[in-house]
Protein backbone atom coordinates (compact mmCIF):
# COMPACT_ATOMS: atom_id res chain seq x y z
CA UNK A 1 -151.60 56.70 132.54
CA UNK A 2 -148.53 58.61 133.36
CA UNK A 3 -145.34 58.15 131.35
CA UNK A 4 -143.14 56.89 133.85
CA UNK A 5 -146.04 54.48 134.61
CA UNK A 6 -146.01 53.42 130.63
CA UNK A 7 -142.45 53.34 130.87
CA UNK A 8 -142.66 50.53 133.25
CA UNK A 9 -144.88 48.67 131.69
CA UNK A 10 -142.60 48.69 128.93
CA UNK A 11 -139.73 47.43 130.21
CA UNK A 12 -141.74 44.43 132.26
CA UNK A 13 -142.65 43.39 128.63
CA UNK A 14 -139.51 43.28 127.16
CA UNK A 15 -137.83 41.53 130.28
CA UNK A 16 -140.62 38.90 130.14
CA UNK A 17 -140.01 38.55 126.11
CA UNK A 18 -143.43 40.15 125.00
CA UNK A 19 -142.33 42.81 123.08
CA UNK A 20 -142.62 42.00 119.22
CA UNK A 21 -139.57 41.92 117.38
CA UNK A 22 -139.71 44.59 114.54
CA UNK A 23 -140.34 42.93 110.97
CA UNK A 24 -140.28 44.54 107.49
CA UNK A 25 -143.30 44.92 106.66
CA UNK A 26 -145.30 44.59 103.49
CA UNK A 27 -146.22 47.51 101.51
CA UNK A 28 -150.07 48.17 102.61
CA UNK A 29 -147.95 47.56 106.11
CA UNK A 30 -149.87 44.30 107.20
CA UNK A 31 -148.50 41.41 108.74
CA UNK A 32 -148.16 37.75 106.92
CA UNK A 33 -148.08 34.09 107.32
CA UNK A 34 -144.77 33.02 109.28
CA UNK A 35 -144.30 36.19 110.73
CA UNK A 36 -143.33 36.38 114.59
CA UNK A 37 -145.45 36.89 116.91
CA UNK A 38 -144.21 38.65 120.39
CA UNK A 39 -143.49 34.77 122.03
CA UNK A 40 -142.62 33.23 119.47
CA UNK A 41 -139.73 30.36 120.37
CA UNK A 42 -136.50 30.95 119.22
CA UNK A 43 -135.73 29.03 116.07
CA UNK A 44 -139.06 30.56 114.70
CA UNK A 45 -137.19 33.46 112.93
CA UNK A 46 -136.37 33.38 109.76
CA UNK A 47 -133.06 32.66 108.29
CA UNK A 48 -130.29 34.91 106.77
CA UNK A 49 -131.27 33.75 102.78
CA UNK A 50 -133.53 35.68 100.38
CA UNK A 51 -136.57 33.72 99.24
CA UNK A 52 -137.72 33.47 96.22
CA UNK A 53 -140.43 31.34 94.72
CA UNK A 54 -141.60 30.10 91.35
CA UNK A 55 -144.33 27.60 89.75
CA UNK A 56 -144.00 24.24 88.07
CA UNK A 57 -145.75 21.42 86.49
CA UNK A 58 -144.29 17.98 86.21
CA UNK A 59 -146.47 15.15 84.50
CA UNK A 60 -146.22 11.67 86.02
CA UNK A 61 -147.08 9.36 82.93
CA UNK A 62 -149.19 6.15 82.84
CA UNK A 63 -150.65 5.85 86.40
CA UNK A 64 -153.76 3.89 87.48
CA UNK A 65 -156.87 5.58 87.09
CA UNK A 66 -158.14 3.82 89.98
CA UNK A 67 -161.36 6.24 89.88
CA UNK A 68 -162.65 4.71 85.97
CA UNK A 69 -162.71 1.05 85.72
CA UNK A 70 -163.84 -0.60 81.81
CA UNK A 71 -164.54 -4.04 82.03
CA UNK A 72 -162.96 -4.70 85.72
CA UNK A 73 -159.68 -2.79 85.02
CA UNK A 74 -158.41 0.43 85.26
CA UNK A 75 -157.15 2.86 82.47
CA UNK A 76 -153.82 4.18 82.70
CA UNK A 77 -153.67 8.02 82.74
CA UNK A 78 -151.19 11.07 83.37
CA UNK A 79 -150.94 13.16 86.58
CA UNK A 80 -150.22 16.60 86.09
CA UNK A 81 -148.71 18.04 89.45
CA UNK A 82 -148.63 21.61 89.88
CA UNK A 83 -145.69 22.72 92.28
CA UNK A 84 -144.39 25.35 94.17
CA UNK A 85 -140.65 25.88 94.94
CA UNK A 86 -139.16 27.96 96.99
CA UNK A 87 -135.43 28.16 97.56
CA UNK A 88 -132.41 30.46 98.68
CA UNK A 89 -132.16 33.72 96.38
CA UNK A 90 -130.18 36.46 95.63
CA UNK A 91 -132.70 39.47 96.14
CA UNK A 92 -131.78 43.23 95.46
CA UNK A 93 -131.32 45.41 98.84
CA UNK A 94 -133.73 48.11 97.76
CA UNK A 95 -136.15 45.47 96.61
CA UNK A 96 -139.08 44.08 99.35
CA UNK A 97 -139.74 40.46 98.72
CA UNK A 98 -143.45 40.24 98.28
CA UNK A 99 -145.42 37.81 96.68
CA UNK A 100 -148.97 37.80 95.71
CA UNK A 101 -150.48 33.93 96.14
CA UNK A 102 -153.78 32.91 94.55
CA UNK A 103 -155.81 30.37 95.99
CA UNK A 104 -159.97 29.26 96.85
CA UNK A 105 -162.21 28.77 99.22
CA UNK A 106 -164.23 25.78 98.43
CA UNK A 107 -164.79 22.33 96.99
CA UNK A 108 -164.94 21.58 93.11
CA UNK A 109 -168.56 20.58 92.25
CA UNK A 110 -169.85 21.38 95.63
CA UNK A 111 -172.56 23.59 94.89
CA UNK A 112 -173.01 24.04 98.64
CA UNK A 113 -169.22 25.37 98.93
CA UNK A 114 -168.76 27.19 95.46
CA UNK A 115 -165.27 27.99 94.54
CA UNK A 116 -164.33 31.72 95.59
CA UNK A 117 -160.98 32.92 94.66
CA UNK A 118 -158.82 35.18 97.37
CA UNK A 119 -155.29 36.14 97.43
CA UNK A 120 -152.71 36.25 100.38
CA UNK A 121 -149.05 37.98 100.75
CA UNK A 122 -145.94 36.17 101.46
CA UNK A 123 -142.17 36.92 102.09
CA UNK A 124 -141.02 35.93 99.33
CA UNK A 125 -139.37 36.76 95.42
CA UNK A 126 -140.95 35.22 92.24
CA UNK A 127 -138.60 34.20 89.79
CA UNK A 128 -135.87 35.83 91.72
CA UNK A 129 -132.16 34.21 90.52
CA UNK A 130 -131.03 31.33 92.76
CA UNK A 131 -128.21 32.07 95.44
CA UNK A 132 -126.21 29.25 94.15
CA UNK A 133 -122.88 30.76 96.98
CA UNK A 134 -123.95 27.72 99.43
CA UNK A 135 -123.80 24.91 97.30
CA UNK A 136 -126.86 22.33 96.90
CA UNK A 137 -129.38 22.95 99.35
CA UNK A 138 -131.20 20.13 101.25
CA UNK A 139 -134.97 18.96 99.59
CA UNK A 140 -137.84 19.66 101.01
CA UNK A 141 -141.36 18.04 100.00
CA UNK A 142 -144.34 18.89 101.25
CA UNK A 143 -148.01 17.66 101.02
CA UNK A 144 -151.28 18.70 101.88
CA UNK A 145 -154.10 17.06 102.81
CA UNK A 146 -157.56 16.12 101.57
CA UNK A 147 -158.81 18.83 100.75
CA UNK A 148 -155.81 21.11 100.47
CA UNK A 149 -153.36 22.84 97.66
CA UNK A 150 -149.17 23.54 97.69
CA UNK A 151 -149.92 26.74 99.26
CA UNK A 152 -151.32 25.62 102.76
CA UNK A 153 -148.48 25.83 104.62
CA UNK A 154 -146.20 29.01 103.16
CA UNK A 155 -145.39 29.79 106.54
CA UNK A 156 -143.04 26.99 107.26
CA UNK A 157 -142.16 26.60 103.35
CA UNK A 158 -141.04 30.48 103.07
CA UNK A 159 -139.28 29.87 106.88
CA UNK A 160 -137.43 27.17 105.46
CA UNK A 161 -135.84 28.32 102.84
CA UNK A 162 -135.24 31.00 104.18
CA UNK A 163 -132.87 28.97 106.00
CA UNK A 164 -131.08 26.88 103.27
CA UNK A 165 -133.80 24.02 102.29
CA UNK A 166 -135.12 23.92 98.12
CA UNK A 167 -138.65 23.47 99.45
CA UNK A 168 -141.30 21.94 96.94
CA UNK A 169 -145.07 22.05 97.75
CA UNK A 170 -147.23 19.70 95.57
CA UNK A 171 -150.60 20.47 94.14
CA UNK A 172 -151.98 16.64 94.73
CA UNK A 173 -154.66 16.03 91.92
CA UNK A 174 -157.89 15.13 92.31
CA UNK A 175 -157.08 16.26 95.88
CA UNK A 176 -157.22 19.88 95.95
CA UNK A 177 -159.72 22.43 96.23
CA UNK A 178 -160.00 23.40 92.45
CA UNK A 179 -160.27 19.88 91.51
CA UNK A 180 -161.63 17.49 94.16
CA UNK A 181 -162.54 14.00 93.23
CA UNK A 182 -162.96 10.43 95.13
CA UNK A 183 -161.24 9.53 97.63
CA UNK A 184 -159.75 5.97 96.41
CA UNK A 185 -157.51 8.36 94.13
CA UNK A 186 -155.94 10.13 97.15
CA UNK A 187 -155.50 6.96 99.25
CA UNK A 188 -153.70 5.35 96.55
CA UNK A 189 -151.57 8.29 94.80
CA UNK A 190 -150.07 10.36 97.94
CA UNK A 191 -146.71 7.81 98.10
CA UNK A 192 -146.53 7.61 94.44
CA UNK A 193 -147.13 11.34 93.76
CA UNK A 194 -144.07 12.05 96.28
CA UNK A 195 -141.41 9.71 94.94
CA UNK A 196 -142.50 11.08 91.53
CA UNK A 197 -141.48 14.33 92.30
CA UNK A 198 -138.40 13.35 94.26
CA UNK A 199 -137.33 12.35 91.01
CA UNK A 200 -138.45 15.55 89.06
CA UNK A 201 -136.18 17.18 91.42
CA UNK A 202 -133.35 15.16 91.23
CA UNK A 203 -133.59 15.20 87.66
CA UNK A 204 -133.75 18.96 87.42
CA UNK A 205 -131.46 19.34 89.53
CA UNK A 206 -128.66 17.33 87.52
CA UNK A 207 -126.13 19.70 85.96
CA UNK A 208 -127.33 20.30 82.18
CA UNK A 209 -130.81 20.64 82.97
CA UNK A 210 -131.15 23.87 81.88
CA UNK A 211 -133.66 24.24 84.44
CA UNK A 212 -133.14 27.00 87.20
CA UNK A 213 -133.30 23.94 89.76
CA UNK A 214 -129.30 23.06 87.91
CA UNK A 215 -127.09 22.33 90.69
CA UNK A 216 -129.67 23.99 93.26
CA UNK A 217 -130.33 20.85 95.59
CA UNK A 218 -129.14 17.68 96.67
CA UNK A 219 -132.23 15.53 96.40
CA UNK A 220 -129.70 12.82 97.99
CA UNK A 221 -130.46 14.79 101.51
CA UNK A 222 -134.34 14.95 101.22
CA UNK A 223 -137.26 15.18 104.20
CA UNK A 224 -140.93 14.77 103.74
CA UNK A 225 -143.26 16.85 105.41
CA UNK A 226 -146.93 15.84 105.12
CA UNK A 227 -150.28 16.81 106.87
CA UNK A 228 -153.19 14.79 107.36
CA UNK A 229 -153.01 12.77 103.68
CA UNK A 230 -150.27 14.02 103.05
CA UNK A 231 -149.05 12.85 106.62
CA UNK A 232 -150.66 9.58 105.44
CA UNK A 233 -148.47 9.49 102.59
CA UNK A 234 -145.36 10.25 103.83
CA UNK A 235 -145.29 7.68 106.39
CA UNK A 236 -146.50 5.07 103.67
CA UNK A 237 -143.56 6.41 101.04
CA UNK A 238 -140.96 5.71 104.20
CA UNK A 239 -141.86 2.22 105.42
CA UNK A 240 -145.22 1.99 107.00
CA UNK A 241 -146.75 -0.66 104.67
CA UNK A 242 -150.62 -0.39 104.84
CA UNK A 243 -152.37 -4.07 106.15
CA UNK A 244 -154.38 -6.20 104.91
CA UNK A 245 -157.40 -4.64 105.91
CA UNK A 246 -156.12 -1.09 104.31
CA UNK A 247 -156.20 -3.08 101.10
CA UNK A 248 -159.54 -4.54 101.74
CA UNK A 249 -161.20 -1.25 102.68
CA UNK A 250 -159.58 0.41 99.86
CA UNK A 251 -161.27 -2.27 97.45
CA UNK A 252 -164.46 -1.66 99.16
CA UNK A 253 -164.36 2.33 98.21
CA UNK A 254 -163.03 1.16 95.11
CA UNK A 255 -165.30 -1.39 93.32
CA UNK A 256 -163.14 -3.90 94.22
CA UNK A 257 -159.95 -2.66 93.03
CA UNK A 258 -156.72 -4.20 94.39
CA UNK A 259 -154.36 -1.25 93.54
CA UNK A 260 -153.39 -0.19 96.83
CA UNK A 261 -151.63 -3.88 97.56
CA UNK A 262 -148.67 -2.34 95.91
CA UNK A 263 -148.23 0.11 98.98
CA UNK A 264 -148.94 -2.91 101.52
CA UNK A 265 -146.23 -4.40 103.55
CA UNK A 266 -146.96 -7.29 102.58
CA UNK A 267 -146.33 -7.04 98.31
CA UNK A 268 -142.85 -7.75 97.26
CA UNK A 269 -142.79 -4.97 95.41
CA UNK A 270 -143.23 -2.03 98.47
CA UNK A 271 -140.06 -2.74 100.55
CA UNK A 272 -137.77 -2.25 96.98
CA UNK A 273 -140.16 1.39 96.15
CA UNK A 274 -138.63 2.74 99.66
CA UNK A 275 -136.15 5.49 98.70
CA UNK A 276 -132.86 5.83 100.62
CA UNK A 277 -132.40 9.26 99.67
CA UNK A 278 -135.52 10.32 102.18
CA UNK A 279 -133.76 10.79 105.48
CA UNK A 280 -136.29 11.91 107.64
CA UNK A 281 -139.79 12.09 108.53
CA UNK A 282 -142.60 15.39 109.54
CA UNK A 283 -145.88 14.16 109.86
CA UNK A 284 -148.51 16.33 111.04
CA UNK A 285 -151.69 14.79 112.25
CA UNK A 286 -151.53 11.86 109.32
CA UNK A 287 -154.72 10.22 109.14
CA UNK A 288 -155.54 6.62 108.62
CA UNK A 289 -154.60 4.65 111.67
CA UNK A 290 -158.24 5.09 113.28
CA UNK A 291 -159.41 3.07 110.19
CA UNK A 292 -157.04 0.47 110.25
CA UNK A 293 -154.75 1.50 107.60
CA UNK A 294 -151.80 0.15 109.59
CA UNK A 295 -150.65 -2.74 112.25
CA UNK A 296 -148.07 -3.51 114.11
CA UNK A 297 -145.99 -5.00 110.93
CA UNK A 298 -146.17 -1.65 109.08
CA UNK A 299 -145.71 0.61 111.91
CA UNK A 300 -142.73 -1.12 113.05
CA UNK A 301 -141.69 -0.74 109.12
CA UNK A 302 -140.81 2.97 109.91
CA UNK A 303 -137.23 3.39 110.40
CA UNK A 304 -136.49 7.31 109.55
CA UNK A 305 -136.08 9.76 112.29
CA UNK A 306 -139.81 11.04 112.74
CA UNK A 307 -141.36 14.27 114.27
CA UNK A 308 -144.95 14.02 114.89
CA UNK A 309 -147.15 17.20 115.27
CA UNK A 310 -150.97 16.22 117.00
CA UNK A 311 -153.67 18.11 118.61
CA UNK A 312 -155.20 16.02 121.75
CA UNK A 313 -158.64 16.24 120.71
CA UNK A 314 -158.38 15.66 117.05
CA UNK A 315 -161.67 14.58 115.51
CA UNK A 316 -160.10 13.67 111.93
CA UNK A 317 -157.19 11.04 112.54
CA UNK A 318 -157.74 11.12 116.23
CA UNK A 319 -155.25 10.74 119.05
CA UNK A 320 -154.87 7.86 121.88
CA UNK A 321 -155.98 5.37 118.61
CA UNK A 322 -154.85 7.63 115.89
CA UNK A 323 -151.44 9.55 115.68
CA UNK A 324 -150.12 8.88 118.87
CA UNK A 325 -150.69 4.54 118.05
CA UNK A 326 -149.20 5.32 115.48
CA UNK A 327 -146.33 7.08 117.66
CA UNK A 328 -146.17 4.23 119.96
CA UNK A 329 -146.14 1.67 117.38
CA UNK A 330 -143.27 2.86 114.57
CA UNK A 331 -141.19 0.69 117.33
CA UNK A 332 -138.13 1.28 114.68
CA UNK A 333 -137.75 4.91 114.26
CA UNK A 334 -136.26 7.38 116.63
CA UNK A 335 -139.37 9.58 116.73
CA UNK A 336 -140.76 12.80 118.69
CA UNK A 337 -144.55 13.48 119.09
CA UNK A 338 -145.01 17.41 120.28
CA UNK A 339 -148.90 17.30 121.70
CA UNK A 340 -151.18 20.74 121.36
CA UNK A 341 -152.92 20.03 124.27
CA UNK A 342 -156.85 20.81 123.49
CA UNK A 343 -156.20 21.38 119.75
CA UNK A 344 -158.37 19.56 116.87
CA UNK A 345 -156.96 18.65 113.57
CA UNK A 346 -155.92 22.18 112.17
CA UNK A 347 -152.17 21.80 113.72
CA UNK A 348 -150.53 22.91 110.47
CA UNK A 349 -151.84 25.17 107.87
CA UNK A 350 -151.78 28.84 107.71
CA UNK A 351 -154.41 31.06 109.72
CA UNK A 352 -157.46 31.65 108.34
CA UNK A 353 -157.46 34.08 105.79
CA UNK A 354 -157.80 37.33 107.59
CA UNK A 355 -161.41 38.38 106.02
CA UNK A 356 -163.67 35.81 104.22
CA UNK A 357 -165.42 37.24 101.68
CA UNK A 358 -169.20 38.23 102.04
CA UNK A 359 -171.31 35.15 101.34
CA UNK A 360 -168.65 32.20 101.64
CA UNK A 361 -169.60 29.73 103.95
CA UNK A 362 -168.60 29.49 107.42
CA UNK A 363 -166.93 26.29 107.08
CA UNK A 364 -164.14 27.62 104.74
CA UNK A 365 -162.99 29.11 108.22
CA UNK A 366 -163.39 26.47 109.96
CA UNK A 367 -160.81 24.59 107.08
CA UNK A 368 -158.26 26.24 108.86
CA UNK A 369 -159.05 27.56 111.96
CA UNK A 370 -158.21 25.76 115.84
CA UNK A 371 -161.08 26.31 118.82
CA UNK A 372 -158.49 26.70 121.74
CA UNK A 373 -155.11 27.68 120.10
CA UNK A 374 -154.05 30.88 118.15
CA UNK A 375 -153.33 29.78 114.53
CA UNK A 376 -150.37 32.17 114.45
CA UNK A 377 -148.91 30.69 117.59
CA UNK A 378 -148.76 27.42 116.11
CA UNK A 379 -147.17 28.41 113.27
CA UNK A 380 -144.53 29.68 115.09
CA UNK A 381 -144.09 26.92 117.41
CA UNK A 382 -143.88 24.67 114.27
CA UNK A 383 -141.00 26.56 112.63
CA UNK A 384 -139.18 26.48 115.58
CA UNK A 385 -139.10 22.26 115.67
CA UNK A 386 -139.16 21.43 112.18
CA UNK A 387 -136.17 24.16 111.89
CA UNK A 388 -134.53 21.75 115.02
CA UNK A 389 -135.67 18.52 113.74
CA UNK A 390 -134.48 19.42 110.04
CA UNK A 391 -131.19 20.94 110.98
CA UNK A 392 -130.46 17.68 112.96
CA UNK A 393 -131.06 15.31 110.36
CA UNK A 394 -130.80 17.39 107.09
CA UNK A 395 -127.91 19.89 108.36
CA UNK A 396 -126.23 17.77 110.98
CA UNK A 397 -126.69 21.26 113.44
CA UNK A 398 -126.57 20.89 117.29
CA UNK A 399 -130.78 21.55 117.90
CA UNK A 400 -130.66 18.37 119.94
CA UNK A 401 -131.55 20.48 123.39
CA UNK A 402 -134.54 22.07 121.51
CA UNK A 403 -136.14 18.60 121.20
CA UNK A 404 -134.45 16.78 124.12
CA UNK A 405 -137.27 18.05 126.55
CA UNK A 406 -139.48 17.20 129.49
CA UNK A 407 -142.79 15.90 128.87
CA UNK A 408 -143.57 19.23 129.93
CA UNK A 409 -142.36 22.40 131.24
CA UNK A 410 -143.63 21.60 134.88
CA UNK A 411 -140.03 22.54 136.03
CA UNK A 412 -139.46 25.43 133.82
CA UNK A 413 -140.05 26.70 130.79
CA UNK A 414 -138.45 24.26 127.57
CA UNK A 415 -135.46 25.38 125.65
CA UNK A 416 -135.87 27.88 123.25
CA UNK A 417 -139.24 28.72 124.89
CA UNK A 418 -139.83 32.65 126.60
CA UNK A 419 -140.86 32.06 130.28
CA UNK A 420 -144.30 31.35 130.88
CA UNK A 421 -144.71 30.24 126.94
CA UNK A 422 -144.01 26.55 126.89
CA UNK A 423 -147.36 25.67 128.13
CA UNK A 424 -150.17 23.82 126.59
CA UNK A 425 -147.94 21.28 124.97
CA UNK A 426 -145.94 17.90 125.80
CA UNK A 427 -143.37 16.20 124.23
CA UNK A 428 -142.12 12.61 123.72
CA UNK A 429 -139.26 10.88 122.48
CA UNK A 430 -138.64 7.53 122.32
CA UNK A 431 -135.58 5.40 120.59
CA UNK A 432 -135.93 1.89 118.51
């Protein structure tokens, strides 16, 4: 091909927007989780802060076992939470922030899916010193799903605070990959296991703490971001009250037990648990309405701004009677639902790891992977609306016209979009 011809070529590209921006690189020179791919929309990029990153554990005392019953009750036990925070830091010039994150394939006691440890980079410090120069960052929590861990989603949790969130991942247990157990546990713990560490962080957060968390946030301005479960239990932590026949199902998985009536709408208790310092609301394809986990009374319970993130075939929580009832039925929320049109349930974690090691099974892949969509694509396309949705209601930022958009870009491509790279997706918005 001659040069001029290459030439050409070249400029075509970068006049249509498909020329990658350049990105510092890691050291081996490989690309990571979060970073840009040649269309990626424009609030994708990451912010102006350092990131750095460090590991917790908090230990939420005296809790239901709901898993061990002795003579029709349940023992009270502690939850140990592992966390991961990330948050605005001061990071030296001459100094690439890399991070090394360890994590598994597999399931805990699955002899079929053995536990096999791997290790991914990140953009991102650990134990770097806090940029305190901004003042208290907004909170960001974030929870995984069943089966998951904190570190499912460090492209958006690096992205963020990278733009001025304290983001906190939780390690859910009995609901991660290192330490799966039944399922009663998750359905009952997800909304506790959040306000728990809502309070960990406002508490470490207080000046005097001595933690490195002192004067860091303002837990006062908090979002939660959940997926699947965790999706699950953010909506429940917010207002959606599970129904009657959440309860009864939950007693049938759980010899009976009544512990989840505490999280219905219809206990006395559940409206005085909801926590005014929550302010808004990203759910990615939460599961539970296919099973009847909700009705019309709890939906309509849901009054926080809400982004919901679905694929239109997903075979988990499901769609037209999964997340998008539960869309059209949180009546009381101002709420957005952006639709991957042909996507499954895999809408929000990281890529697959890029190699699986010899001899782990196929469906460790398949954990993260989407049949019609690029995983890095979607990554993207997620930090550029949770970055809008947050800034609106966390930030109080003008990123109205990035959600404000047609159904779909049938008359041009949506704001914030390259041409020719909004499609494949709709979006809705509808007031209370």
């Amino acid at each position: 091909m001659k040069s001029t011809t290459i030439r050409y070529l070249f400029l075509l590209l970068f006049t249509l927007g498909v020329v990658c921006p350049i990105i510092a690189q890691t050291p081996d020179n490989t690309f990571v989780n979060g970073d840009l791919l040649p269309n990626s929309p424009e609030l994708s990029v990451r912010g102006t802060y350092g990131v750095g990153v460090r590991t917790l554990t908090v230990v939420h005392k005296d809790q239901v076992d709901v898993l061990h019953q002795k003579d029709g009750k349940h023992p009270l036990y502690d939850r140990s939470l592992t966390l991961e925070v990330w948050y605005p830091a001061r990071l030296p010039a001459d100094k690439p922030a890399v991070v090394t994150y360890e994590s598994v394939f597999g399931i805990a006691n699955n002899p079929n899916r053995p536990l096999v440890p791997f290790t991914f980079t990140g953009r991102a410090s650990r134990d770097a010193e806090p940029d305190i120069t901004s003042g208290a960052y907004p909170l960001v929590i974030v929870s995984h799903g069943y089966l998951g861990s904190r570190l499912l989603m460090t492209y958006l949790t690096e992205n963020l605070a990278s733009k001025g969130y304290v983001v906190v991942a939780i390690d859910h247990m009995e609901s991660t990959y290192r330490d799966a157990a039944g399922f009663p546990s998750t359905l009952l713990n997800r909304a506790f296991d959040d306000l728990f560490v809502l309070n960990e962080m406002a508490r470490l957060s207080a000046k005097g703490s001595k933690s490195f968390l002192s004067g860091l946030l303002n837990a006062d301005n908090t979002a939660l971001i959940g997926y699947s479960m965790g999706g699950y239990g953010a909506l429940n932590a917010t207002g959606a009250g599970f129904s009657p026949q959440a309860v009864k199902t939950f007693g049938q998985l759980a010899q009976g037990s009544t512990a989840l009536e505490v999280r219905s709408m219809d206990s006395p208790a559940y409206k005085a648990s909801l926590d005014p310092r929550i302010k808004a609301v990203v759910a990615f394809a939460p599961w539970g309405m296919e099973r009847g986990m909700w009705d019309a009374k709890g939906l309509a319970g849901l009054t926080l701004p809400t982004l919901f993130v679905a694929g239109s075939k997903d075979d988990i929580s499901g769609y037209e009677k999964g997340i998008k009832a539960i869309y059209d039925g949180a009546v009381n929320a101002d709420r957005y639902m952006l639709t991957y049109l042909n996507a499954r349930h895999n809408v929000a974690p990281n890529p697959p790891p890029a190699s699986l090691i010899p001899g782990v099974s196929p469906d460790e892949y398949m954990h993260y992977a989407e049949p019609a969509w690029n995983e890095r694509r979607l990554n993207n396309i997620n930090q550029h609306f949770v970055t809008a949705f947050l800034g609106i209601h966390l930030k109080k930022m003008d990123y109205a016209k990035y959600l404000n958009l047609p159904e779909t870009d049938a008359a041009g491509p949506w704001t914030g979009f390259k041409p020719r790279m909004s499609v494949g997706m709709e979006m809705r918005h509808a007031k209370p």
